[in-house]
N, C-alpha and C. Protein backbone atom coordinates (compact mmCIF):
# COMPACT_ATOMS: atom_id res chain seq x y z
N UNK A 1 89.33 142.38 158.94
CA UNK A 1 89.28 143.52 159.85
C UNK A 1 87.87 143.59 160.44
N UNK A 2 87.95 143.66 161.90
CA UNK A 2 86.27 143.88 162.64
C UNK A 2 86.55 144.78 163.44
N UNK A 3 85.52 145.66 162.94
CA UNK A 3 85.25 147.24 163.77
C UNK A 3 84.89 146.74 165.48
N UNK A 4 84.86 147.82 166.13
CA UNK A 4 84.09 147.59 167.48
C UNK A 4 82.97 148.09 167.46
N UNK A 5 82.21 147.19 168.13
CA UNK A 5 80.71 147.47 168.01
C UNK A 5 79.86 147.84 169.48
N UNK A 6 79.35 148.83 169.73
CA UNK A 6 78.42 149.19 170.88
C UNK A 6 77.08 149.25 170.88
N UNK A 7 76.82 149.18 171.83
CA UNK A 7 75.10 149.06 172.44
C UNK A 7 74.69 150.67 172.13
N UNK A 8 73.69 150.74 172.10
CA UNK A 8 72.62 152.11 172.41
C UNK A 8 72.76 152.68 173.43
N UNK A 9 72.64 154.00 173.46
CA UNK A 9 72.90 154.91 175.01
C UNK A 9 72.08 154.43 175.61
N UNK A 10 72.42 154.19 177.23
CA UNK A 10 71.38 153.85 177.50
C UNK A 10 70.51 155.17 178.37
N UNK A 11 69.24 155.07 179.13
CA UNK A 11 68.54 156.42 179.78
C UNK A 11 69.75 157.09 180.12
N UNK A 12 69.11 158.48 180.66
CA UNK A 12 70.39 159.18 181.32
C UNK A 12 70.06 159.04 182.68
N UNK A 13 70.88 159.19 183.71
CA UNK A 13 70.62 158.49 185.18
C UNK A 13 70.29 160.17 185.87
N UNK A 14 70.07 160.08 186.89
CA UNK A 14 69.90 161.17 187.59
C UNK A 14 70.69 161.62 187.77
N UNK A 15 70.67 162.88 188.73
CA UNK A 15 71.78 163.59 188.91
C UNK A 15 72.92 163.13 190.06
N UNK A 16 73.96 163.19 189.60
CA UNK A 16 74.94 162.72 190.84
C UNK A 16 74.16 163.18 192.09
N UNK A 17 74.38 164.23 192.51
CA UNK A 17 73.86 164.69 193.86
C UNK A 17 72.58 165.72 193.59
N UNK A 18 71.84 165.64 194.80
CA UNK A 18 70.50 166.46 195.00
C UNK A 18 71.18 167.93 195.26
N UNK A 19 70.62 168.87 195.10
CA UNK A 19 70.51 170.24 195.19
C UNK A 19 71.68 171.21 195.06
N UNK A 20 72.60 170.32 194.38
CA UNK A 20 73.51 171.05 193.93
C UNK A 20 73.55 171.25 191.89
N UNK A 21 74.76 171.81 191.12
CA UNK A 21 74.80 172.05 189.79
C UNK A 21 75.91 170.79 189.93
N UNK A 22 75.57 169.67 189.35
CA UNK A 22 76.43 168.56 188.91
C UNK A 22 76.22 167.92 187.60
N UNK A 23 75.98 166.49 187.47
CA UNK A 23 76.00 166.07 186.25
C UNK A 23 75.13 165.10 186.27
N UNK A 24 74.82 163.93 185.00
CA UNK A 24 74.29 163.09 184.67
C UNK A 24 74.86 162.16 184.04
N UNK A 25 75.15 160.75 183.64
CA UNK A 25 75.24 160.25 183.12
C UNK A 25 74.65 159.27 182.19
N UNK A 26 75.05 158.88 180.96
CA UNK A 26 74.33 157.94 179.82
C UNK A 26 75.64 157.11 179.62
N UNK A 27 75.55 155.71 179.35
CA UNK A 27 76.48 154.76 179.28
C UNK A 27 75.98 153.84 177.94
N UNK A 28 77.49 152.67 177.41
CA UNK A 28 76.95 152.08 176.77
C UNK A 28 78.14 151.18 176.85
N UNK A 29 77.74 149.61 176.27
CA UNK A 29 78.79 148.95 176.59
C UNK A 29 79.19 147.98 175.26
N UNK A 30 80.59 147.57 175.37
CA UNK A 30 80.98 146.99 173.99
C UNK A 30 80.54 145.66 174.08
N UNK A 31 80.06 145.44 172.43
CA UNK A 31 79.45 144.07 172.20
C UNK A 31 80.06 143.18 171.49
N UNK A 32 81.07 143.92 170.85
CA UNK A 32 82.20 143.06 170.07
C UNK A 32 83.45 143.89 170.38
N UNK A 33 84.33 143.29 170.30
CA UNK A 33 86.13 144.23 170.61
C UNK A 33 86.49 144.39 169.24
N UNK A 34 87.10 145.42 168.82
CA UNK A 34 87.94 145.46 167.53
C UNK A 34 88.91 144.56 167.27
N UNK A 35 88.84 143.75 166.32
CA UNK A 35 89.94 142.94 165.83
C UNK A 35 90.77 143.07 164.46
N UNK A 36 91.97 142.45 164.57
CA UNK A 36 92.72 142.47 163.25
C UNK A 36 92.80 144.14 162.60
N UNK A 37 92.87 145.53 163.49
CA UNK A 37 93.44 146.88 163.37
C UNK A 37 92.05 146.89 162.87
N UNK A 38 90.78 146.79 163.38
CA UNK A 38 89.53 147.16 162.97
C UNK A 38 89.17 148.69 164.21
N UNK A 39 88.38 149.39 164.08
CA UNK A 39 88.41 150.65 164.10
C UNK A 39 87.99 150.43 165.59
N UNK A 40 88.60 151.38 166.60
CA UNK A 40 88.48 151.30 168.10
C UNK A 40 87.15 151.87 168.50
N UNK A 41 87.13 151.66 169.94
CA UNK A 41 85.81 151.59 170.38
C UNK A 41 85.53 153.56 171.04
N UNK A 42 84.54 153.74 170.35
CA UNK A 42 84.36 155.09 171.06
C UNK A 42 84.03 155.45 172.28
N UNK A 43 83.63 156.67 172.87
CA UNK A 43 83.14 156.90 174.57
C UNK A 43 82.49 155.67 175.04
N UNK A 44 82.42 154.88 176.35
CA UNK A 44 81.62 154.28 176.61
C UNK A 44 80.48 155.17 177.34
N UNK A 45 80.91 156.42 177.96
CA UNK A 45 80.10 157.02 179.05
C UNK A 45 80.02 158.55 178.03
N UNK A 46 79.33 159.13 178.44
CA UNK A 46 78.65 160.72 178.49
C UNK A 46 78.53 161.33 179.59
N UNK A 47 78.40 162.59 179.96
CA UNK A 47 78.14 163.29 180.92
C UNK A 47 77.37 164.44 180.01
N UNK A 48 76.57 164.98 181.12
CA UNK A 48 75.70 166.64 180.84
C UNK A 48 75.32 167.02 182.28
N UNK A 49 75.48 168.11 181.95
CA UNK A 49 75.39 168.90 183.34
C UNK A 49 73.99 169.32 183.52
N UNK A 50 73.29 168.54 184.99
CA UNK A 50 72.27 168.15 186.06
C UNK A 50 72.17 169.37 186.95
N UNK A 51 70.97 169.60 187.41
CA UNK A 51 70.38 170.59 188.54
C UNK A 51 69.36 169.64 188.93
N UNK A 52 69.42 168.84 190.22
CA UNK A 52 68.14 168.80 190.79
C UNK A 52 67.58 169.37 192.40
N UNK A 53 66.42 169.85 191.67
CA UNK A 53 65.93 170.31 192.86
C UNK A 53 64.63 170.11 193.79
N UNK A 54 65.09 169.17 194.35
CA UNK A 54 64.28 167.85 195.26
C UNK A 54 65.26 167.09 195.83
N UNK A 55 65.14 167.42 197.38
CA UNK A 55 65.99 165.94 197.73
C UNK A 55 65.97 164.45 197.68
N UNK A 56 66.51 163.40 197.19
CA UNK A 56 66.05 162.14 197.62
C UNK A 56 64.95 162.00 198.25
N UNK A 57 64.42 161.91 199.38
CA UNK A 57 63.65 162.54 200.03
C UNK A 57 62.42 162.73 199.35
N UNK A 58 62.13 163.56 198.69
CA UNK A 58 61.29 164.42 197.83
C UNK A 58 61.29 165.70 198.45
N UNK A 59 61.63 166.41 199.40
CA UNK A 59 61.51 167.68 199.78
C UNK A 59 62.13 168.21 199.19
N UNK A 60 61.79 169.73 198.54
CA UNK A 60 62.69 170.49 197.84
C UNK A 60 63.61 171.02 198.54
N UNK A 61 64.65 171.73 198.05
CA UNK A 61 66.05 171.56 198.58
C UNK A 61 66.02 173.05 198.66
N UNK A 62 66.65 173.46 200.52
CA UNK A 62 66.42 174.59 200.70
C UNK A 62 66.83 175.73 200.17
N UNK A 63 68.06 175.58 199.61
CA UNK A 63 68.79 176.55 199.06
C UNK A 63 68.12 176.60 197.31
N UNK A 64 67.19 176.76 196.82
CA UNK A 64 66.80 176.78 195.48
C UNK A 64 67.79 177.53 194.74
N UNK A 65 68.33 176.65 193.56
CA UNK A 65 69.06 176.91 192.51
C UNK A 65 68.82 177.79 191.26
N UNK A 66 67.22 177.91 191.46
CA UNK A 66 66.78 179.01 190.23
C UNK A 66 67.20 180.24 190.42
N UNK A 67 67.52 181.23 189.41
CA UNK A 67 67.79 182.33 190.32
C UNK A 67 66.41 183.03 190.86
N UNK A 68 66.83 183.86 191.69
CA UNK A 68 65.67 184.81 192.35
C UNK A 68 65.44 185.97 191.51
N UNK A 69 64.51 185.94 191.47
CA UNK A 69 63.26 186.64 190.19
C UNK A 69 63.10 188.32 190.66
N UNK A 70 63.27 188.99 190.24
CA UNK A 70 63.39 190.36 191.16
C UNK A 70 62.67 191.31 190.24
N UNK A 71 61.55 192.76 190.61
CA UNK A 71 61.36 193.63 189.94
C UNK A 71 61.55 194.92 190.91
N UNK A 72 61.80 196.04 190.07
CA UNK A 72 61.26 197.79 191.34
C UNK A 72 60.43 197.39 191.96
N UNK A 73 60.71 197.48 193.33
CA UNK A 73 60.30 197.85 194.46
C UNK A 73 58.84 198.41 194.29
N UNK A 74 58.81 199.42 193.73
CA UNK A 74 57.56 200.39 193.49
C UNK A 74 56.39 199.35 192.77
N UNK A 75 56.59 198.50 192.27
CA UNK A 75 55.59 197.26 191.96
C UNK A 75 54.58 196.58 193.46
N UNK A 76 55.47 196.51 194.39
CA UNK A 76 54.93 196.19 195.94
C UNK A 76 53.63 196.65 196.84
N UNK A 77 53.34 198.63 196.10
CA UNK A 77 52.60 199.32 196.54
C UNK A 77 51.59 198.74 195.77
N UNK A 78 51.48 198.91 194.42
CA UNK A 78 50.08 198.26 193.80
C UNK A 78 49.95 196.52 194.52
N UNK A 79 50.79 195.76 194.54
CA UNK A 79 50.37 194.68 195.18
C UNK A 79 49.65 194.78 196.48
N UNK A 80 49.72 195.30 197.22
CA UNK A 80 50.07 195.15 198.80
C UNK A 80 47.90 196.29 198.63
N UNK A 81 47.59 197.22 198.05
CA UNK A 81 46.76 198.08 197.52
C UNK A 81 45.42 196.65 197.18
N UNK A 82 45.88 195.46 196.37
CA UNK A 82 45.10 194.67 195.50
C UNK A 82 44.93 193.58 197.05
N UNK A 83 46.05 193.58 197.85
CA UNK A 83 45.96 192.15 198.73
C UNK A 83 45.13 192.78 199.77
N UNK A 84 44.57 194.15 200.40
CA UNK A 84 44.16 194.52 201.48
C UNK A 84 42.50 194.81 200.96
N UNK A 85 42.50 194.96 199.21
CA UNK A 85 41.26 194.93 199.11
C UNK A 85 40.65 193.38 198.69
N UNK A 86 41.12 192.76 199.34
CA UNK A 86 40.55 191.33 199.34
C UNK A 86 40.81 190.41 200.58
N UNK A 87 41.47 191.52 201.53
CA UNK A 87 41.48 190.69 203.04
C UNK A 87 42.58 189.53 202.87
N UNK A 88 43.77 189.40 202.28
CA UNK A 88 44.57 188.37 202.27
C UNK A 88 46.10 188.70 202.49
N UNK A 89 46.19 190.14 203.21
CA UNK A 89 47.22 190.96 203.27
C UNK A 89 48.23 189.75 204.76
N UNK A 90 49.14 189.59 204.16
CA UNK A 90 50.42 188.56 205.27
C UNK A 90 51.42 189.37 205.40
N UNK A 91 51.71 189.49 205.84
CA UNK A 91 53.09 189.67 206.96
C UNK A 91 54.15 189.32 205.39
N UNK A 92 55.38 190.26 204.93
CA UNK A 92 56.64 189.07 204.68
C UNK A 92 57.64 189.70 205.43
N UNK A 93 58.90 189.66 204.65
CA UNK A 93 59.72 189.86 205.05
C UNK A 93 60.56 190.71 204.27
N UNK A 94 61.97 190.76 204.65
CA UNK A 94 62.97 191.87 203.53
C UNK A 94 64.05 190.95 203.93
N UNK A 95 65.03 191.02 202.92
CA UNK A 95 66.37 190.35 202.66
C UNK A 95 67.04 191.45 202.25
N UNK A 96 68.47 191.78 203.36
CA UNK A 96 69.66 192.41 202.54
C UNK A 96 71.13 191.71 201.80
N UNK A 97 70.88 192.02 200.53
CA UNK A 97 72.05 191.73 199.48
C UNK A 97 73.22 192.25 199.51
N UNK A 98 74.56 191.78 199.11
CA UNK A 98 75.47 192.58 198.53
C UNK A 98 75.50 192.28 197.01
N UNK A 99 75.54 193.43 195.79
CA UNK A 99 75.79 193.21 194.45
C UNK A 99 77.03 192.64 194.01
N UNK A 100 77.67 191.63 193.87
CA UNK A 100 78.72 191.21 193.78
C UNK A 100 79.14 191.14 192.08
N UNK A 101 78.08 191.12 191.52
CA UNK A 101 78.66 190.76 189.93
C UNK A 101 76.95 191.01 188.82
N UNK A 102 77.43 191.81 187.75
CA UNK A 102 76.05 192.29 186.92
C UNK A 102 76.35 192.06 186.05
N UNK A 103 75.15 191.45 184.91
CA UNK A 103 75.76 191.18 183.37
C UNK A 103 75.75 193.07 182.52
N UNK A 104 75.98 192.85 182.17
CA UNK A 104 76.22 194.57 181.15
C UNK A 104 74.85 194.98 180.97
N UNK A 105 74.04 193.74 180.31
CA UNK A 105 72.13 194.35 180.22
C UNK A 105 71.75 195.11 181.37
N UNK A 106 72.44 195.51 182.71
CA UNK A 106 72.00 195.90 183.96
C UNK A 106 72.31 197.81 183.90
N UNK A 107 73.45 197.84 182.98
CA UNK A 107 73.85 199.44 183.25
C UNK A 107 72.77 200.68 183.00
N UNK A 108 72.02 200.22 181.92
CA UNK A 108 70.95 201.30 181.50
C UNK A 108 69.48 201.21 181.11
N UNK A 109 69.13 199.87 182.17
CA UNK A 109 67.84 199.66 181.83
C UNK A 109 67.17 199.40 183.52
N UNK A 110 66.13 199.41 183.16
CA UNK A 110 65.72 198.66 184.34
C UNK A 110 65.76 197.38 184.69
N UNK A 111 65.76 197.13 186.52
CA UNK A 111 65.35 198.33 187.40
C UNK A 111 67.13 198.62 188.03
N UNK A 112 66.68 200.08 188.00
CA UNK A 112 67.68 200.59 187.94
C UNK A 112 68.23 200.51 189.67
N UNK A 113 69.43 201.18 189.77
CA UNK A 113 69.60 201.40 191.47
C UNK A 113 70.52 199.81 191.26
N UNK A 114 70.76 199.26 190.60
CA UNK A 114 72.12 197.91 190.80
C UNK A 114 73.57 198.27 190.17
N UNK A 115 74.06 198.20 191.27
CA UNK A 115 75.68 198.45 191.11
C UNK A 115 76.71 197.63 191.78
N UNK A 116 77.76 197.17 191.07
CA UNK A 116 78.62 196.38 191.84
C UNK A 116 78.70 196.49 192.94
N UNK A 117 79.03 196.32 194.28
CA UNK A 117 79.28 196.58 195.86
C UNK A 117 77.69 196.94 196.48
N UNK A 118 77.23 197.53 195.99
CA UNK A 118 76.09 198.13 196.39
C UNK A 118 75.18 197.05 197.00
N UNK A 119 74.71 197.15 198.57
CA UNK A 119 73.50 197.06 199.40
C UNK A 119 71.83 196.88 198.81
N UNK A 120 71.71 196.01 198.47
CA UNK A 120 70.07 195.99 198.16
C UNK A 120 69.24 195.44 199.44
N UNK A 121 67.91 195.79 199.39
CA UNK A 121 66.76 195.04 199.81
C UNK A 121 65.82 194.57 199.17
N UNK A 122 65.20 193.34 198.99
CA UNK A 122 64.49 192.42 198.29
C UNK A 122 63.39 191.94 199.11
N UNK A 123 62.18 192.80 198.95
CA UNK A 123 60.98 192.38 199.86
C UNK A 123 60.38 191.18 199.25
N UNK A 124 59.83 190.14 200.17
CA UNK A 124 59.37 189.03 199.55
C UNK A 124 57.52 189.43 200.23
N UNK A 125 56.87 189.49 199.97
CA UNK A 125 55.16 189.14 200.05
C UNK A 125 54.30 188.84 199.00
N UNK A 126 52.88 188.40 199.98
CA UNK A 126 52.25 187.81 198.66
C UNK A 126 52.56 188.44 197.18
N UNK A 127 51.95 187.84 196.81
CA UNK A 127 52.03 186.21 196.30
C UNK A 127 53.02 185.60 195.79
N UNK A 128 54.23 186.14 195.89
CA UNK A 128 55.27 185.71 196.27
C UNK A 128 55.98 184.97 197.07
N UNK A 129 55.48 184.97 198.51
CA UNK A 129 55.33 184.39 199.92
C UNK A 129 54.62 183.04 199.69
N UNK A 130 55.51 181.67 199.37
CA UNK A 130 54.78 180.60 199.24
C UNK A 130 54.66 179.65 200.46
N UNK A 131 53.80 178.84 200.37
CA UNK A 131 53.45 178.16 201.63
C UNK A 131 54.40 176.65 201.20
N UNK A 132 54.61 175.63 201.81
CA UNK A 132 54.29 175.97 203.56
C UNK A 132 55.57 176.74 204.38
N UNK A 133 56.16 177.01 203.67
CA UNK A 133 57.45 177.60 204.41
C UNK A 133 57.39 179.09 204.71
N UNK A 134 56.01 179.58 203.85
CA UNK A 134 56.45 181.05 203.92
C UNK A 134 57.39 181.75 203.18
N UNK A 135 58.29 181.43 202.53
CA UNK A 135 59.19 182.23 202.12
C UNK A 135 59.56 182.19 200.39
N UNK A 136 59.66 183.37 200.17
CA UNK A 136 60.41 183.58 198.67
C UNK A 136 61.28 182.90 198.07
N UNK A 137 60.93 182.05 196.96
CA UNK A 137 62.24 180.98 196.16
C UNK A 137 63.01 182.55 195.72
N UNK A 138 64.13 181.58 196.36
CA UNK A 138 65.67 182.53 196.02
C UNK A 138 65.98 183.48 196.96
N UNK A 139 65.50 183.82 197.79
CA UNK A 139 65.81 184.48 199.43
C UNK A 139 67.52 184.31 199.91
N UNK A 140 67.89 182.87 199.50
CA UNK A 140 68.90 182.73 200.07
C UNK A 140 68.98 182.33 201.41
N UNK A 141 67.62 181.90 201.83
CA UNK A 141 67.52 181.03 203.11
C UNK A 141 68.32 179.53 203.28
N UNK A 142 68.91 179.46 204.05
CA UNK A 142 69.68 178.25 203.99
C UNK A 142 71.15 178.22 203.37
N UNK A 143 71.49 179.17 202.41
CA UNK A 143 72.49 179.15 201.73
C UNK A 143 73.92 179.49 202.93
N UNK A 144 74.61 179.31 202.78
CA UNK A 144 76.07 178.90 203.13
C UNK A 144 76.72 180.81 203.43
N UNK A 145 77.62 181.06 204.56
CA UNK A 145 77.87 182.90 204.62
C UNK A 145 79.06 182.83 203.19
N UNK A 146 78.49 183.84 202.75
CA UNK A 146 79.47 184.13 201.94
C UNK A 146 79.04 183.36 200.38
N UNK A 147 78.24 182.66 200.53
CA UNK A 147 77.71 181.89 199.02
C UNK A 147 77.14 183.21 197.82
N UNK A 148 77.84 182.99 196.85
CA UNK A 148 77.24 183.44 195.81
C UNK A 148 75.67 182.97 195.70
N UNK A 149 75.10 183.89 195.55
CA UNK A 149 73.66 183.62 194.90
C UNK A 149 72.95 183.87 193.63
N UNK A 150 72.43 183.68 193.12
CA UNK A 150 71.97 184.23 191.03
C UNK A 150 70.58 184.95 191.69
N UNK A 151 70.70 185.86 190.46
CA UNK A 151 68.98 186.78 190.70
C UNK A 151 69.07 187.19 188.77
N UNK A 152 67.31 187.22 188.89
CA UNK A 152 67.58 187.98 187.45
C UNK A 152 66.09 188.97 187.55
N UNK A 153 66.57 190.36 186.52
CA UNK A 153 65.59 191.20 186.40
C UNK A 153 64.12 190.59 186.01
N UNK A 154 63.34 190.72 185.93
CA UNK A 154 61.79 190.04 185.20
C UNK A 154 61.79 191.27 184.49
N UNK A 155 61.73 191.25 183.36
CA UNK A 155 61.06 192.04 182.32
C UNK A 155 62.48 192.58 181.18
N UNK A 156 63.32 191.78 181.68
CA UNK A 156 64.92 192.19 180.95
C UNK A 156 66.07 190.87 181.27
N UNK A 157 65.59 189.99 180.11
CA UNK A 157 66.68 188.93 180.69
C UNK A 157 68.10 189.18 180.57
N UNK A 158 68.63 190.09 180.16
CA UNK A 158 69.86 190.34 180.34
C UNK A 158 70.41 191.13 181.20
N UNK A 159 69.48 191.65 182.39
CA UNK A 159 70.37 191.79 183.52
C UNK A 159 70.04 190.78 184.63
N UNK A 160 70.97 190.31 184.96
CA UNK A 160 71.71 189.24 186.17
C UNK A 160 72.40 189.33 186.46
N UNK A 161 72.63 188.92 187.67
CA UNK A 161 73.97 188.66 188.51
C UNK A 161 73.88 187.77 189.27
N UNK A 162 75.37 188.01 190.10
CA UNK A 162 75.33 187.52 191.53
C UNK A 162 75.47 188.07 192.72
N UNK A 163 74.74 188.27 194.10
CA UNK A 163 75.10 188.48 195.24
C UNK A 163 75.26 187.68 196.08
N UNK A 164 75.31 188.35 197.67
CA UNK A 164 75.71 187.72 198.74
C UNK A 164 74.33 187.89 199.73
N UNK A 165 74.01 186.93 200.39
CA UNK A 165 72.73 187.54 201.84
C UNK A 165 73.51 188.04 202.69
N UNK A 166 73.05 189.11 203.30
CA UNK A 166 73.33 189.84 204.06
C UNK A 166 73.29 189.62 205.39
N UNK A 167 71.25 189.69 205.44
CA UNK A 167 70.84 189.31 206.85
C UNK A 167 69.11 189.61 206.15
N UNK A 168 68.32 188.56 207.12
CA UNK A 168 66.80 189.09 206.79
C UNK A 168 66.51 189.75 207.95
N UNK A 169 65.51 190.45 207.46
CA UNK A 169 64.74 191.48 208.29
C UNK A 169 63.63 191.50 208.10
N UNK A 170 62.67 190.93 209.03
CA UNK A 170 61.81 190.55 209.61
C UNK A 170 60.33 191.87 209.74
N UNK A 171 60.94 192.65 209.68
CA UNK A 171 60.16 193.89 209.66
C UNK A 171 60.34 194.86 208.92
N UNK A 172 59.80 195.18 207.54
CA UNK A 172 60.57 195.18 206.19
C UNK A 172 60.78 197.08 206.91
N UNK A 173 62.02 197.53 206.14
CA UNK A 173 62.17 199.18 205.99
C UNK A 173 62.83 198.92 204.82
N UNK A 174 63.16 198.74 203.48
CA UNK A 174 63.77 199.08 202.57
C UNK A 174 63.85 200.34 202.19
N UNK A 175 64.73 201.25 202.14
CA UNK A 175 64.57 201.91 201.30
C UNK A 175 64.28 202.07 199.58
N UNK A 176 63.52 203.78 199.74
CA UNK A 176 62.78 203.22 197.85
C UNK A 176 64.06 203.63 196.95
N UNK A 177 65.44 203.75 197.15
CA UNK A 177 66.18 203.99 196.21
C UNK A 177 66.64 202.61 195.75
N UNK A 178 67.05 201.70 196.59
CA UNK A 178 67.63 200.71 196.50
C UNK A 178 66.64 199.17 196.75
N UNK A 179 65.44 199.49 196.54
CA UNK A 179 64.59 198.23 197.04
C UNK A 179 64.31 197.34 196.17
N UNK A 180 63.89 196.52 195.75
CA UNK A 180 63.22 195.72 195.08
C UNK A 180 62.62 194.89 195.25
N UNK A 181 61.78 193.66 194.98
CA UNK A 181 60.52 192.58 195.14
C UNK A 181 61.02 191.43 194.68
N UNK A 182 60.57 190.67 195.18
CA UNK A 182 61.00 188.94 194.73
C UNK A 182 59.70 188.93 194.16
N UNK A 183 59.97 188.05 192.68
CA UNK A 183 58.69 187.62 192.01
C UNK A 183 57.89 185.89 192.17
């Protein structure tokens, strides 16, 4: 009786595709066949599930897969207070959300003002506002109408969700009930 015998995994390869949630693969190949009812050959392949974010290319990929980093709104005034006393005050912008989906950590903690259906605004500025594009990872610039997007609280990892972009606005008015900051 002869078992089947395999090689070592080999590296794991990159990710099927750039800037999407796909996979990876690790392979290995048979070096002897089972003979005479000797014990069969196991997986040749593996998979694990890949995020890359860089295109071929090397440019990072517009739609960033991390989620978008969010705190109260009311955090913005002390920023914006620290950036004018050092002369580095920029221009950003505001993004409107729809709340489409919240993990449970969201009902009674901060920051508060997130509710299923519910309208947000998400101001992006310094230092938040990265170059060279200008804009906030996780904005939802580039993303697809109607694409789910991930966000998570900073200071409470158990509230997250998902929304929808709305529309940006270019000349921020958020209101302070419903506002919040990209981190």
């Amino acid at each position: 009786v002869i078992p089947c015998v395999v090689s070592q995994w080999s590296a794991w390869s990159g990710c099927a595709e750039p800037c999407k949630t796909t996979y990876r693969v690790r392979m290995r190949h048979i070096i002897q066949e089972p003979r005479n009812g000797g014990e069969a050959c196991p997986a040749l392949e593996e998979r694990a599930g890949c995020v890359e974010y860089w295109t071929r290319q090397g440019t990072e990929c517009l739609q960033s897969l991390v989620p978008a980093l969010i705190t109260a709104g009311g955090f913005g005034k002390a920023r914006k207070k620290r950036a004018a006393a050092d002369g580095s005050e920029r221009a950003g912008y505001c993004v409107e959300f729809q709340l489409v989906a919240l993990a449970p950590g969201c009902l009674h903690s901060q920051p508060s003002g997130l509710r299923e259906g519910r309208t947000v605004c998400v101001e992006c500025q310094p230092p938040a506002l990265r170059p060279p594009r200008q804009r906030c990872r996780g904005d939802g610039t580039g993303s697809q109408q109607n694409q789910l997007l991930h966000w998570q609280a900073v200071g409470n990892h158990r509230c997250k969700g998902t929304w929808r972009r709305i529309r940006q606005l270019d000349t921020c008015s958020c209101p302070s009930a419903h506002s919040f900051l990209f981190i």
